[in-house]
Protein backbone atom coordinates (compact mmCIF):
# COMPACT_ATOMS: atom_id res chain seq x y z
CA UNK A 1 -11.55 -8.68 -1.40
CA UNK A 2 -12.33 -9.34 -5.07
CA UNK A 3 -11.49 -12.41 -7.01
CA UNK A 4 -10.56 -12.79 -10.23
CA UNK A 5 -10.85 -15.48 -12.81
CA UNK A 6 -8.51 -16.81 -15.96
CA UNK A 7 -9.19 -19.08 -18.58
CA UNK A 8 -7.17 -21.92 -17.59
CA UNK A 9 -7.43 -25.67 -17.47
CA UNK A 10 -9.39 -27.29 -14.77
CA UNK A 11 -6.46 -29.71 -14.29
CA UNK A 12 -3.69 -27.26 -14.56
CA UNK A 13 -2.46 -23.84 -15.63
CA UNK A 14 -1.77 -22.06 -19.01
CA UNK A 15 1.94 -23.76 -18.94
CA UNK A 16 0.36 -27.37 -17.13
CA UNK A 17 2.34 -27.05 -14.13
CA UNK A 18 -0.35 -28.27 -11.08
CA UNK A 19 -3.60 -27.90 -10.92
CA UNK A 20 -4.39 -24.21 -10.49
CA UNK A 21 -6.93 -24.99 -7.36
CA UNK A 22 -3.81 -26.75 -5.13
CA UNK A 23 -1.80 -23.83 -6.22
CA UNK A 24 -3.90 -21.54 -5.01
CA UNK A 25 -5.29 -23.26 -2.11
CA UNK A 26 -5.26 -21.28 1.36
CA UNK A 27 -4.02 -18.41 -0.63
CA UNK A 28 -6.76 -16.17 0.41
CA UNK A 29 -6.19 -16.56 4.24
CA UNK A 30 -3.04 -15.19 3.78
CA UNK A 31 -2.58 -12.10 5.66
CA UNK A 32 -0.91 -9.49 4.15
CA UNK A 33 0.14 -6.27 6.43
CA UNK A 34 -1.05 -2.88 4.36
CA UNK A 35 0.61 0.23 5.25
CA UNK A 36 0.10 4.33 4.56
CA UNK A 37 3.08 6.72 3.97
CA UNK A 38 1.66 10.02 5.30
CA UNK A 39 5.20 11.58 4.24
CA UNK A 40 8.36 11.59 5.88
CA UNK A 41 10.68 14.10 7.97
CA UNK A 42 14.70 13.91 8.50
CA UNK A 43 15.64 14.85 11.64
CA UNK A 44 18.55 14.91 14.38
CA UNK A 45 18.61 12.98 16.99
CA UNK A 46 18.99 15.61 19.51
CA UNK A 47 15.64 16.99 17.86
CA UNK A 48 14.17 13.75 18.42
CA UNK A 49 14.90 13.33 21.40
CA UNK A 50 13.72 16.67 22.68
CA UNK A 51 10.35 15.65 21.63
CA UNK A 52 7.46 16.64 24.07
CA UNK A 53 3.33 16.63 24.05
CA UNK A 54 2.70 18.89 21.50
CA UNK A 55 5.43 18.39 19.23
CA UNK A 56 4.76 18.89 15.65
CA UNK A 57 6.67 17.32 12.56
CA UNK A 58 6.12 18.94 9.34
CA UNK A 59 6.51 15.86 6.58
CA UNK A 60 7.50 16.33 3.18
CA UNK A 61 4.35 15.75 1.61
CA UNK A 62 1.84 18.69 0.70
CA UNK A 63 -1.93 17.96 1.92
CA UNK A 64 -2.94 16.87 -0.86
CA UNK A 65 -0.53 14.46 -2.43
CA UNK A 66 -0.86 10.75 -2.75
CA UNK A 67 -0.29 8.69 -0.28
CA UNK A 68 1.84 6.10 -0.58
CA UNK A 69 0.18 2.08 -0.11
CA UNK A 70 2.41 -0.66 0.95
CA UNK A 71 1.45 -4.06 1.61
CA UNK A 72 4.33 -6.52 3.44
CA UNK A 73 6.93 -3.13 2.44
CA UNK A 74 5.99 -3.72 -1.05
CA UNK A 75 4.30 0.01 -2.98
CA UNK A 76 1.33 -1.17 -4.45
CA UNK A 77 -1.37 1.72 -4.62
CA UNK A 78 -1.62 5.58 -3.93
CA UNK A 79 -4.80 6.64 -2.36
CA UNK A 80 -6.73 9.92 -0.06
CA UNK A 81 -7.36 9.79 3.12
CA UNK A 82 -11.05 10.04 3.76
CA UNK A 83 -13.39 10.03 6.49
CA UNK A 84 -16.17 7.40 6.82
CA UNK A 85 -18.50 6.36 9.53
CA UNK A 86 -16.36 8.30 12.12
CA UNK A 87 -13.65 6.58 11.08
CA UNK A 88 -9.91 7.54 8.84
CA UNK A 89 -10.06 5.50 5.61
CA UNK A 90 -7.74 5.35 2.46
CA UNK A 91 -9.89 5.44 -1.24
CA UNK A 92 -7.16 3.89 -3.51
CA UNK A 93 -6.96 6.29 -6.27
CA UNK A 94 -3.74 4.94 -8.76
CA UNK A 95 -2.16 1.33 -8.82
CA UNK A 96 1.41 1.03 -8.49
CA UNK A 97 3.29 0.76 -11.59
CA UNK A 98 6.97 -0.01 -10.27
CA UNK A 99 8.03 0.07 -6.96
CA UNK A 100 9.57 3.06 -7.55
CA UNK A 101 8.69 5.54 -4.68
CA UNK A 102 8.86 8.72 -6.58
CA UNK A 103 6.75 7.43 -9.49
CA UNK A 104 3.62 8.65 -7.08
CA UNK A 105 1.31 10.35 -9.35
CA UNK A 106 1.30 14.15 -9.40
CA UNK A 107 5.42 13.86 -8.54
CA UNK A 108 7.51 16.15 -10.66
């Protein structure tokens, strides 16, 4: 996690509400739950329920679109899904502007 700095008061914020280190205190042991939207399917539910071993979904997004980052529900980021150390990672490649989900970059 990176932190970040401002040019604020050492007793208080730009608009002197409290002091800016009791605001913030704990903040960064907050967890926060991040997500990836791989893409998405509609389906019936007789189709889903006829599911077996095997099955395969074919989602709406192409290989190599951006996937969608949530944290808590909230978009935030688009990123690729990359391999690293045997393991599936996300590179974030595009902040979030709006939570808008078809504002992904790339979407026409």
């Amino acid at each position: 996690m990176t932190e970040t700095t401002a040019d604020v008061p050492e007793n208080g914020n730009a608009e002197g509400d409290l002091p800016v280190r009791r605001q913030a205190f704990g903040m960064h042991r907050i967890a926060v739950r991040v997500g990836v939207e791989l893409g998405s399917a509609s389906l019936k539910l007789s189709d889903l329920m006829a599911f077996r071993d095997g099955t395969i979904i074919e989602l709406d997004n192409d290989i190599d679109a951006p996937m969608a980052l949530y944290a808590n529900g909230t978009l935030f980021a688009y990123g690729e899904l990359i391999e690293q150390e045997g393991k599936l990672v996300v590179r974030v490649t595009d902040l979030a502007e709006t939570p808008d989900k078809d504002s992904a970059p790339g979407a026409a």
